[in-house]
N, C-alpha and C. Protein backbone atom coordinates (compact mmCIF):
# COMPACT_ATOMS: atom_id res chain seq x y z
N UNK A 1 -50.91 -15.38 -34.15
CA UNK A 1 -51.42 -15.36 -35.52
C UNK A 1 -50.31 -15.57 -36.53
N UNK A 2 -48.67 -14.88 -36.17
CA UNK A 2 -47.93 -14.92 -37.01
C UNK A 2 -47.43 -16.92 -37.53
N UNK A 3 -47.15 -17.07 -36.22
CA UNK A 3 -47.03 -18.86 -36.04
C UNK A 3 -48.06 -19.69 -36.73
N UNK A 4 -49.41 -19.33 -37.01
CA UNK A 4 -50.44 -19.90 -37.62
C UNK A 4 -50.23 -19.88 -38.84
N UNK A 5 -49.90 -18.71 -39.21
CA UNK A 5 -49.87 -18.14 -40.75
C UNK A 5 -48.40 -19.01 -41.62
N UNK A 6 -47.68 -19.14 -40.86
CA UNK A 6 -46.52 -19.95 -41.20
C UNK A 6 -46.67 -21.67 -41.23
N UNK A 7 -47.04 -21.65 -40.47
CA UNK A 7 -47.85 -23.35 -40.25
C UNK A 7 -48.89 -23.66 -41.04
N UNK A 8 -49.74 -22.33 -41.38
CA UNK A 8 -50.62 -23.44 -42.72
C UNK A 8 -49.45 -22.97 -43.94
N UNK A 9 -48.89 -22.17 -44.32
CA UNK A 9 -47.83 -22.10 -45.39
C UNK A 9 -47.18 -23.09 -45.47
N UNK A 10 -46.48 -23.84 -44.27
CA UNK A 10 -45.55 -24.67 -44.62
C UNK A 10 -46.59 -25.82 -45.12
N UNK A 11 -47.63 -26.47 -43.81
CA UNK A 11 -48.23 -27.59 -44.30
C UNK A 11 -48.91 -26.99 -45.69
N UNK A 12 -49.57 -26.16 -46.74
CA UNK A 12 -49.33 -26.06 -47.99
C UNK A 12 -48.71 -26.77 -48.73
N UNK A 13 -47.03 -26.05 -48.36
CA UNK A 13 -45.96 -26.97 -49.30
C UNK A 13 -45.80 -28.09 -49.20
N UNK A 14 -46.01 -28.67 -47.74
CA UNK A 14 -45.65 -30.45 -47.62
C UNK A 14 -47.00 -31.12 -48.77
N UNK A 15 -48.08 -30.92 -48.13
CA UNK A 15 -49.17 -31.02 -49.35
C UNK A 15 -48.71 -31.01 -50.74
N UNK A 16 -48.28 -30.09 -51.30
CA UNK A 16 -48.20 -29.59 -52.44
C UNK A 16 -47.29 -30.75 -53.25
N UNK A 17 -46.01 -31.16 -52.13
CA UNK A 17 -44.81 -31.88 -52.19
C UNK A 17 -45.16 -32.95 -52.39
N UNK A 18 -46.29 -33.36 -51.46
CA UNK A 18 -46.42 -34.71 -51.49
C UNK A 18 -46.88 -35.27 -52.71
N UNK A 19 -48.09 -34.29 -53.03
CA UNK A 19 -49.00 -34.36 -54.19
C UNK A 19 -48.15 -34.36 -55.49
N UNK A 20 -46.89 -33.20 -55.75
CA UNK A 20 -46.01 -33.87 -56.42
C UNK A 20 -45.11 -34.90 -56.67
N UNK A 21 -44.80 -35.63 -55.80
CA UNK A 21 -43.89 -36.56 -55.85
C UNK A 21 -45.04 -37.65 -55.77
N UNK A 22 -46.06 -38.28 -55.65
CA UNK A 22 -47.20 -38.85 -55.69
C UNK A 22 -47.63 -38.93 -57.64
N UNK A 23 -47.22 -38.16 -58.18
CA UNK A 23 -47.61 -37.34 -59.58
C UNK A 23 -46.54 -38.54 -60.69
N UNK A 24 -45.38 -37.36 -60.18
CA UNK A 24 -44.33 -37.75 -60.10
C UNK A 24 -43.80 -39.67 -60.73
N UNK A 25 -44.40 -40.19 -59.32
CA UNK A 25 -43.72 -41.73 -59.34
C UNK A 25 -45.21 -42.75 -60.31
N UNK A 26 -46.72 -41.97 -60.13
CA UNK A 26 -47.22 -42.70 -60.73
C UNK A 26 -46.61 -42.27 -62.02
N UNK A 27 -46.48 -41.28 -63.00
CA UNK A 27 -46.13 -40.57 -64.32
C UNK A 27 -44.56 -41.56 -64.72
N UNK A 28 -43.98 -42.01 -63.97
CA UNK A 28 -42.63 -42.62 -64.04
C UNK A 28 -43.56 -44.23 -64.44
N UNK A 29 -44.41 -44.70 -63.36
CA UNK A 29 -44.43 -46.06 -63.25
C UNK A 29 -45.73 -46.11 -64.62
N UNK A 30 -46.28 -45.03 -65.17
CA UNK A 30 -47.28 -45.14 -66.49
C UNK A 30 -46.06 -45.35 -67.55
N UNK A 31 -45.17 -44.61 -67.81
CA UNK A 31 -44.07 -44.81 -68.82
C UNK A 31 -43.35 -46.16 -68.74
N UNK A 32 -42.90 -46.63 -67.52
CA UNK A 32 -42.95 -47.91 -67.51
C UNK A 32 -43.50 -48.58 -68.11
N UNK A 33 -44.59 -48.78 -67.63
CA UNK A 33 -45.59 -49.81 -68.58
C UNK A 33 -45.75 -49.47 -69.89
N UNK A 34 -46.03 -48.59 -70.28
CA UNK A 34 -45.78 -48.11 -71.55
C UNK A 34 -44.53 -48.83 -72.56
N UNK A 35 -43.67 -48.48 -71.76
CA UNK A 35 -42.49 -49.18 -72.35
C UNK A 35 -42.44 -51.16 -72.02
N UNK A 36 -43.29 -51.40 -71.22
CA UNK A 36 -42.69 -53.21 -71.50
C UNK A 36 -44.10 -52.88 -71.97
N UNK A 37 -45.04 -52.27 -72.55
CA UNK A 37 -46.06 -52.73 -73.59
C UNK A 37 -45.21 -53.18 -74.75
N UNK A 38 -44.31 -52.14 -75.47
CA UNK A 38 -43.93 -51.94 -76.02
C UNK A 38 -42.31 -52.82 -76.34
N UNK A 39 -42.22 -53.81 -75.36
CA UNK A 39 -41.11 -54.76 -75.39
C UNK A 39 -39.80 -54.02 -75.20
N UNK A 40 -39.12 -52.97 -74.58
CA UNK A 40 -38.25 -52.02 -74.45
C UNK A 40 -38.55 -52.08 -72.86
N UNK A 41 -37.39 -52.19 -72.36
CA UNK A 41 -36.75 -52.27 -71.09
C UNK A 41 -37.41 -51.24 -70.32
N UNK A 42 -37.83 -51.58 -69.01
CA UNK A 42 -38.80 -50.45 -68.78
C UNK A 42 -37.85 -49.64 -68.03
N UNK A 43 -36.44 -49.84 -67.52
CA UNK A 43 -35.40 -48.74 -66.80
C UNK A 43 -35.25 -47.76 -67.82
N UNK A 44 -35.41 -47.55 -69.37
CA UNK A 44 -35.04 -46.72 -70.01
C UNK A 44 -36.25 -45.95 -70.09
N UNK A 45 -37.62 -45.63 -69.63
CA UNK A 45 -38.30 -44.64 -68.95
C UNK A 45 -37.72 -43.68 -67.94
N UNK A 46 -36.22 -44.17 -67.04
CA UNK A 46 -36.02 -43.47 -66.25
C UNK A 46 -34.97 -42.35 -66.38
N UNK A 47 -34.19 -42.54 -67.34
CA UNK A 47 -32.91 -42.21 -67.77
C UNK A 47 -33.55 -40.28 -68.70
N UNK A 48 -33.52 -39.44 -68.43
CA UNK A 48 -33.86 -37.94 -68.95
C UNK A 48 -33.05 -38.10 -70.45
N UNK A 49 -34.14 -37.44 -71.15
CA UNK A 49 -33.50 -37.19 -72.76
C UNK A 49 -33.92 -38.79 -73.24
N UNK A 50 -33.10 -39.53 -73.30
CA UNK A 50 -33.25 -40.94 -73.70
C UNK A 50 -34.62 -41.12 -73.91
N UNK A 51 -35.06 -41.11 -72.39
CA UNK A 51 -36.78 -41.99 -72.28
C UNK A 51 -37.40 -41.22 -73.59
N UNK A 52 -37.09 -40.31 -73.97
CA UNK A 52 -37.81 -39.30 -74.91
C UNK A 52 -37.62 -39.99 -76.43
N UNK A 53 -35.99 -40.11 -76.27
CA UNK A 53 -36.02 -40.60 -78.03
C UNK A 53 -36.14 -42.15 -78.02
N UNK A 54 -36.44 -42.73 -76.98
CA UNK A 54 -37.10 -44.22 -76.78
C UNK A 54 -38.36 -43.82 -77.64
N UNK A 55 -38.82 -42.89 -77.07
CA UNK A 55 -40.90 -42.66 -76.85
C UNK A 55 -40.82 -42.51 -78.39
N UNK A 56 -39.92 -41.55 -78.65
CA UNK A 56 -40.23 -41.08 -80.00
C UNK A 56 -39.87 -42.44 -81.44
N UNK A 57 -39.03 -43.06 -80.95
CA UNK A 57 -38.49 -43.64 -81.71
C UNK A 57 -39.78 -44.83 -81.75
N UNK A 58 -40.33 -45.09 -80.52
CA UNK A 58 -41.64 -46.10 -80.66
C UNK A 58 -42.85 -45.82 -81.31
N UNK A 59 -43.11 -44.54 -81.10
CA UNK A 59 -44.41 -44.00 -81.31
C UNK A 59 -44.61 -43.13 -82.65
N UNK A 60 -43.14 -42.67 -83.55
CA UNK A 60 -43.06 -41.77 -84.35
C UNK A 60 -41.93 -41.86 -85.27
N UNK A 61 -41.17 -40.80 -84.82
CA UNK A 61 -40.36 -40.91 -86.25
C UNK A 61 -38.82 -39.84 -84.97
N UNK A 62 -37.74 -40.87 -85.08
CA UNK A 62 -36.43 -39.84 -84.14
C UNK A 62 -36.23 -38.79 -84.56
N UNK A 63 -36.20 -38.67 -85.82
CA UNK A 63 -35.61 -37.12 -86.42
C UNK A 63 -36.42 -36.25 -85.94
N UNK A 64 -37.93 -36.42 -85.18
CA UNK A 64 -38.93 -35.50 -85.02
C UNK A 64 -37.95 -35.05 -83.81
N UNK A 65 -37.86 -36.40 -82.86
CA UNK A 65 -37.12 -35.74 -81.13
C UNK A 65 -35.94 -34.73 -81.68
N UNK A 66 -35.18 -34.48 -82.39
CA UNK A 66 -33.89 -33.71 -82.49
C UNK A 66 -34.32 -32.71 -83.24
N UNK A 67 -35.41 -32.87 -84.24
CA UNK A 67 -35.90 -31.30 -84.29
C UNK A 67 -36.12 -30.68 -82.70
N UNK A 68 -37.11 -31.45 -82.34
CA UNK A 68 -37.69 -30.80 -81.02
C UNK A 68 -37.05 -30.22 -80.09
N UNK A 69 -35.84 -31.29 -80.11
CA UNK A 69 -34.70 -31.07 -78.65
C UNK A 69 -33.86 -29.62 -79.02
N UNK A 70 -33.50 -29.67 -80.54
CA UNK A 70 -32.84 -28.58 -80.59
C UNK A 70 -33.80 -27.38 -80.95
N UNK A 71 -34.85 -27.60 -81.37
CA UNK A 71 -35.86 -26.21 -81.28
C UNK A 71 -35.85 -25.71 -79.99
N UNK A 72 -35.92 -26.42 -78.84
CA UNK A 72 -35.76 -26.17 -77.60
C UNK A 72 -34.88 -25.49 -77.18
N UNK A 73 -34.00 -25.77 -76.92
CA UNK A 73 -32.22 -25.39 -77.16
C UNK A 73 -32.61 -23.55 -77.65
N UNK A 74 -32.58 -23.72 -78.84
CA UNK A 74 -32.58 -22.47 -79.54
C UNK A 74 -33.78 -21.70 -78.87
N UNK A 75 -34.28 -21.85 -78.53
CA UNK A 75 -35.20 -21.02 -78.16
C UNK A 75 -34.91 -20.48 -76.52
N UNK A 76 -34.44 -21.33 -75.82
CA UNK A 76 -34.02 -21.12 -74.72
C UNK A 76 -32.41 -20.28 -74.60
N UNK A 77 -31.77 -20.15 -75.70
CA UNK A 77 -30.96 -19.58 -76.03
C UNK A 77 -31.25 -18.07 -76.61
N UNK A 78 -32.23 -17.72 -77.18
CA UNK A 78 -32.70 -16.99 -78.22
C UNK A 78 -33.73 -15.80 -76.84
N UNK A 79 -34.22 -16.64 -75.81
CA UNK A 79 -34.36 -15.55 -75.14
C UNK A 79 -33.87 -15.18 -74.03
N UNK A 80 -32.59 -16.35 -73.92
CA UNK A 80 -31.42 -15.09 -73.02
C UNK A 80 -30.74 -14.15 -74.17
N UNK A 81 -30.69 -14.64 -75.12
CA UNK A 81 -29.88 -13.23 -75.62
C UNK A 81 -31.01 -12.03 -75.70
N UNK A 82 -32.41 -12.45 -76.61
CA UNK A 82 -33.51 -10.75 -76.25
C UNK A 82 -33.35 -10.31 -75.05
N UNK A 83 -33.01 -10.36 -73.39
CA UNK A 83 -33.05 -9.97 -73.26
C UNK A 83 -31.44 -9.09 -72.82
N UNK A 84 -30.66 -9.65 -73.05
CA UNK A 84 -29.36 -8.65 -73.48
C UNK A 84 -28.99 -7.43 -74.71
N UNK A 85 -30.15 -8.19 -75.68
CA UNK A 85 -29.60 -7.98 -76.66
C UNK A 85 -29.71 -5.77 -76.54
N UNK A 86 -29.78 -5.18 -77.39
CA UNK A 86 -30.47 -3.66 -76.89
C UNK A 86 -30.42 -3.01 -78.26
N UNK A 87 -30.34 -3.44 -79.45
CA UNK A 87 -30.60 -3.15 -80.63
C UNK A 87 -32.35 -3.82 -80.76
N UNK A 88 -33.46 -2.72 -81.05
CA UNK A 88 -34.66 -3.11 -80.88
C UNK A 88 -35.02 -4.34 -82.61
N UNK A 89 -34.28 -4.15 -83.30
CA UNK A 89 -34.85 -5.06 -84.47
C UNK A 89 -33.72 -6.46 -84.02
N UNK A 90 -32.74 -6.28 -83.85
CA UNK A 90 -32.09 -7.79 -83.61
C UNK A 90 -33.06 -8.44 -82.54
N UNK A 91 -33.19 -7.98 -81.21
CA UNK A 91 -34.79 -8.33 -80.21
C UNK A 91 -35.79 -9.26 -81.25
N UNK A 92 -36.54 -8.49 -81.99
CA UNK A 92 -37.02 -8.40 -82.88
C UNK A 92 -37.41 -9.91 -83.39
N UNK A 93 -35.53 -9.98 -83.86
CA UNK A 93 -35.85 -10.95 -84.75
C UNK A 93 -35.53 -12.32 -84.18
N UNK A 94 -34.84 -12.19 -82.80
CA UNK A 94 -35.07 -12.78 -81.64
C UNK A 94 -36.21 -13.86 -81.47
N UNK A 95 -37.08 -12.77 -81.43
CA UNK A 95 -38.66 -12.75 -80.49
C UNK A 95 -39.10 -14.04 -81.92
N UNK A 96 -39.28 -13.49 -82.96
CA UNK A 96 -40.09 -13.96 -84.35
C UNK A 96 -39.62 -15.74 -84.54
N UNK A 97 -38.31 -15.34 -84.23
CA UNK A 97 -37.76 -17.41 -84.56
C UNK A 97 -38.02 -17.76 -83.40
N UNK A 98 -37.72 -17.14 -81.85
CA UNK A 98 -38.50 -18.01 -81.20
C UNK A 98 -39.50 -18.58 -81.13
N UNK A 99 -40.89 -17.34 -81.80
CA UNK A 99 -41.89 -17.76 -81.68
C UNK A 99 -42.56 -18.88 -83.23
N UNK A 100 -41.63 -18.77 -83.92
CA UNK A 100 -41.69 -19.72 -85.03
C UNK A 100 -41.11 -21.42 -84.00
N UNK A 101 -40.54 -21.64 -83.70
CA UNK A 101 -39.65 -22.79 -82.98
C UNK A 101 -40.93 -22.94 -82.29
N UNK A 102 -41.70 -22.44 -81.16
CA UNK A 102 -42.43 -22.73 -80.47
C UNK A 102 -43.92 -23.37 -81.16
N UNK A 103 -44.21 -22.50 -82.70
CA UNK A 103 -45.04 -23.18 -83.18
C UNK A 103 -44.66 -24.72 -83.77
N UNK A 104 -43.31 -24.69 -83.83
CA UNK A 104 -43.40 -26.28 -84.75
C UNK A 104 -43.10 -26.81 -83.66
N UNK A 105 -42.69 -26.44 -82.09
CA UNK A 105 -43.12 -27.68 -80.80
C UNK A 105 -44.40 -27.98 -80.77
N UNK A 106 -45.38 -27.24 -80.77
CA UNK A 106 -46.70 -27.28 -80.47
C UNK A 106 -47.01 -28.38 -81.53
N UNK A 107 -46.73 -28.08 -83.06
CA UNK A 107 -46.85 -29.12 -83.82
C UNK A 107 -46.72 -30.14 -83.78
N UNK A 108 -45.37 -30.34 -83.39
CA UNK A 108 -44.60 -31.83 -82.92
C UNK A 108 -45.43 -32.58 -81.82
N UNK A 109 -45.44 -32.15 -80.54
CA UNK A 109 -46.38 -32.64 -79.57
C UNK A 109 -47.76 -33.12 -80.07
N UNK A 110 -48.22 -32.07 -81.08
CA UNK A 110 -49.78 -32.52 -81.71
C UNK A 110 -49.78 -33.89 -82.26
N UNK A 111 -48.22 -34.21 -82.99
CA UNK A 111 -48.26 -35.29 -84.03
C UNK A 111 -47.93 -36.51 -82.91
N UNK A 112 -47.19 -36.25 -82.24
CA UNK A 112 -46.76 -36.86 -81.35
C UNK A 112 -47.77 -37.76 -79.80
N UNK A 113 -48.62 -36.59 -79.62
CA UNK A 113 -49.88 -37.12 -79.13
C UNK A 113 -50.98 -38.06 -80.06
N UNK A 114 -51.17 -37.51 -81.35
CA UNK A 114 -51.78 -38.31 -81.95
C UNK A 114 -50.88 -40.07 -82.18
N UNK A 115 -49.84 -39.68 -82.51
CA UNK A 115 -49.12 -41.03 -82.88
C UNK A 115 -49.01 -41.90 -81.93
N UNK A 116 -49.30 -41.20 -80.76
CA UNK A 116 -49.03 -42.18 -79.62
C UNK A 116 -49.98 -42.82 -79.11
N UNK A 117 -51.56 -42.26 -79.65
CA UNK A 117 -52.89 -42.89 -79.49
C UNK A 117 -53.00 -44.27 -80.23
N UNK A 118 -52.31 -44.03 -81.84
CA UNK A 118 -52.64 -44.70 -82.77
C UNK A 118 -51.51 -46.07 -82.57
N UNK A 119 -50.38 -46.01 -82.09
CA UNK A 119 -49.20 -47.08 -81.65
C UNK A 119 -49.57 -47.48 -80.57
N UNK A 120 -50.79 -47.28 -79.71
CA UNK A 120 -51.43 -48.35 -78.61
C UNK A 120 -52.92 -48.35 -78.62
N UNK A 121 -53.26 -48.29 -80.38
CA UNK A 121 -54.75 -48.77 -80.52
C UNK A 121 -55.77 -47.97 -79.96
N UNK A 122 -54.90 -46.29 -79.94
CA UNK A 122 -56.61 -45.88 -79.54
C UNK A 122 -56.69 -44.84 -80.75
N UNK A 123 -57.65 -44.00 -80.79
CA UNK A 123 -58.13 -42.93 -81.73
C UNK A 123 -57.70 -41.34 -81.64
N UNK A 124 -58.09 -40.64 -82.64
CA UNK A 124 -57.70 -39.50 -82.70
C UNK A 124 -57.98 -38.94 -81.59
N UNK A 125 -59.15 -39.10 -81.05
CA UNK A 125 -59.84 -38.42 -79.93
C UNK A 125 -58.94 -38.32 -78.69
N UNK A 126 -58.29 -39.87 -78.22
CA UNK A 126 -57.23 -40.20 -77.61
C UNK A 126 -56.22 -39.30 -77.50
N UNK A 127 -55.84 -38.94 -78.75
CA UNK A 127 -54.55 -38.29 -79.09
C UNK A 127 -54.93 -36.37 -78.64
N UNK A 128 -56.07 -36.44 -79.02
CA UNK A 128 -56.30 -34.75 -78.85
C UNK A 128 -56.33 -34.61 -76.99
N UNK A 129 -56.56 -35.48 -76.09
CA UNK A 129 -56.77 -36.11 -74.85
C UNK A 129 -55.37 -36.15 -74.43
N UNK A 130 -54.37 -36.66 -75.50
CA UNK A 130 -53.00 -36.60 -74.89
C UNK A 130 -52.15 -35.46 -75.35
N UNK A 131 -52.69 -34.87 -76.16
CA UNK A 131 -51.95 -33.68 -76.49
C UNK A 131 -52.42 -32.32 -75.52
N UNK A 132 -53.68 -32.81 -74.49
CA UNK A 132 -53.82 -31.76 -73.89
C UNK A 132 -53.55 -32.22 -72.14
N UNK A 133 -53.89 -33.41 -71.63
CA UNK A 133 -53.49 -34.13 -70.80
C UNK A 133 -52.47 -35.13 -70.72
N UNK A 134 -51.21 -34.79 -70.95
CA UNK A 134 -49.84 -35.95 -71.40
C UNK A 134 -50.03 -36.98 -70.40
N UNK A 135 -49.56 -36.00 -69.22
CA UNK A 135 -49.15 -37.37 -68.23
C UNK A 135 -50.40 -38.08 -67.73
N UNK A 136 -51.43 -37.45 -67.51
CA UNK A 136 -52.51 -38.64 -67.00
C UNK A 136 -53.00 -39.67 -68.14
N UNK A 137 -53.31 -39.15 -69.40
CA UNK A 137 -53.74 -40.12 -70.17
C UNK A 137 -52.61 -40.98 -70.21
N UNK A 138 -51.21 -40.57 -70.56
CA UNK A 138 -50.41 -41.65 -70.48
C UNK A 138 -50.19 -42.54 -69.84
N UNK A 139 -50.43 -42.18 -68.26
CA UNK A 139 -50.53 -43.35 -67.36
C UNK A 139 -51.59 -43.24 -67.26
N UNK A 140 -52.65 -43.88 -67.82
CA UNK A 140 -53.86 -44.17 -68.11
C UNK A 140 -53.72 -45.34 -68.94
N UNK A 141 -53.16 -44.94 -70.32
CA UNK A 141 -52.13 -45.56 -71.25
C UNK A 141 -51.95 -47.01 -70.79
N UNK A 142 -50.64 -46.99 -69.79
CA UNK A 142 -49.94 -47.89 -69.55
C UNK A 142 -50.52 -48.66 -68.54
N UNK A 143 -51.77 -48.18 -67.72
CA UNK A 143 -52.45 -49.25 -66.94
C UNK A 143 -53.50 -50.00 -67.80
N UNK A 144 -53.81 -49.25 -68.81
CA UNK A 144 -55.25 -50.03 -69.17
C UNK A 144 -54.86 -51.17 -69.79
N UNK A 145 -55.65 -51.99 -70.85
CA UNK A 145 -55.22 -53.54 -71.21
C UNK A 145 -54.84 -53.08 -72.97
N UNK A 146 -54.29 -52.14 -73.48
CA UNK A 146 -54.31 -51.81 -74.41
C UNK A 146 -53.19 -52.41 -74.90
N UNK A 147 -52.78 -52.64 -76.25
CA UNK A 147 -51.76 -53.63 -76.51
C UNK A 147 -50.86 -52.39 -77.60
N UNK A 148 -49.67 -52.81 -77.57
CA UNK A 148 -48.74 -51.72 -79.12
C UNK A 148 -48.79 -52.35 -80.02
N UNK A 149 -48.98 -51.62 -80.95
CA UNK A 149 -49.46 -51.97 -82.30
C UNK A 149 -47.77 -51.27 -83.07
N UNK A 150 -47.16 -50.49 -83.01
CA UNK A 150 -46.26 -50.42 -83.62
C UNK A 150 -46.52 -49.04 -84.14
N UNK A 151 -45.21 -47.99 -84.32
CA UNK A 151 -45.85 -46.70 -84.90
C UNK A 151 -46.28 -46.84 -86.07
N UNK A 152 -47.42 -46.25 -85.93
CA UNK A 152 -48.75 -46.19 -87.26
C UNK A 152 -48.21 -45.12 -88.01
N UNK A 153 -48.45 -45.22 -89.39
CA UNK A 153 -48.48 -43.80 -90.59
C UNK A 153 -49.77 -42.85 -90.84
């Protein structure tokens, strides 16, 4: 029984693995296309950070990505120190800008999903679709026959 119990665990993870890396390479090869929609080299989908202020720079506005990147930053900073910190109001005030930073990501992504509906011709609806499903609508995105229109205002 013990040998069984380990053997469906492992095949689990191979599953699990596969199903990720399956995820994975289509979510890579939707950004692709995305990007030669968009006349931009489709290797710079692959490159971390970059592919981002590519996306952003196509679909929006850059200064949004470096808010974002460094809201990130800070926040990921902000709660290794709460939990070092041991003065309960510095914690405190910790906790409050993190959770301020996290609302203007949520924001950003919102604008960012929408903008990215409207720079390949689809609708708000689209955008509320990609702000809650990124990677499938996106490679959804980049297979369908949809053309770039250029970031919209």
């Amino acid at each position: 029984m013990d040998d069984l119990g380990i053997l469906l665990l492992f095949s689990y993870f191979i599953i699990i693995a596969i199903l990720a890396v399956t995820l994975t390479v289509l979510r890579v090869i939707g950004y692709w296309k995305l990007f030669n929609k968009a006349e931009e080299k489709g290797w710079k989908s692959l490159i971390p950070f970059y592919n981002q202020f590519v996306f952003y720079r196509l679909v929006w506005n850059v200064e949004f990505f470096f808010l974002y990147l460094g809201g990130s930053v800070i926040v990921g900073i902000l709660n290794g120190f709460e939990r070092v910190i041991k003065n309960p109001f510095l914690g405190f005030i910790c906790m409050v800008i993190s959770i301020a930073f996290t609302i203007i990501s949520i924001w950003i992504n919102w604008h960012l999903s929408i903008n990215t509906a409207k720079a390949y011709g689809k609708g708000k609806g689209y955008g509320v679709g990609l702000f809650f499903l990124p990677n499938l609508l996106r490679m959804i995105l980049g297979f369908s026959d949809c053309q770039y229109l250029g970031a919209q205002e």
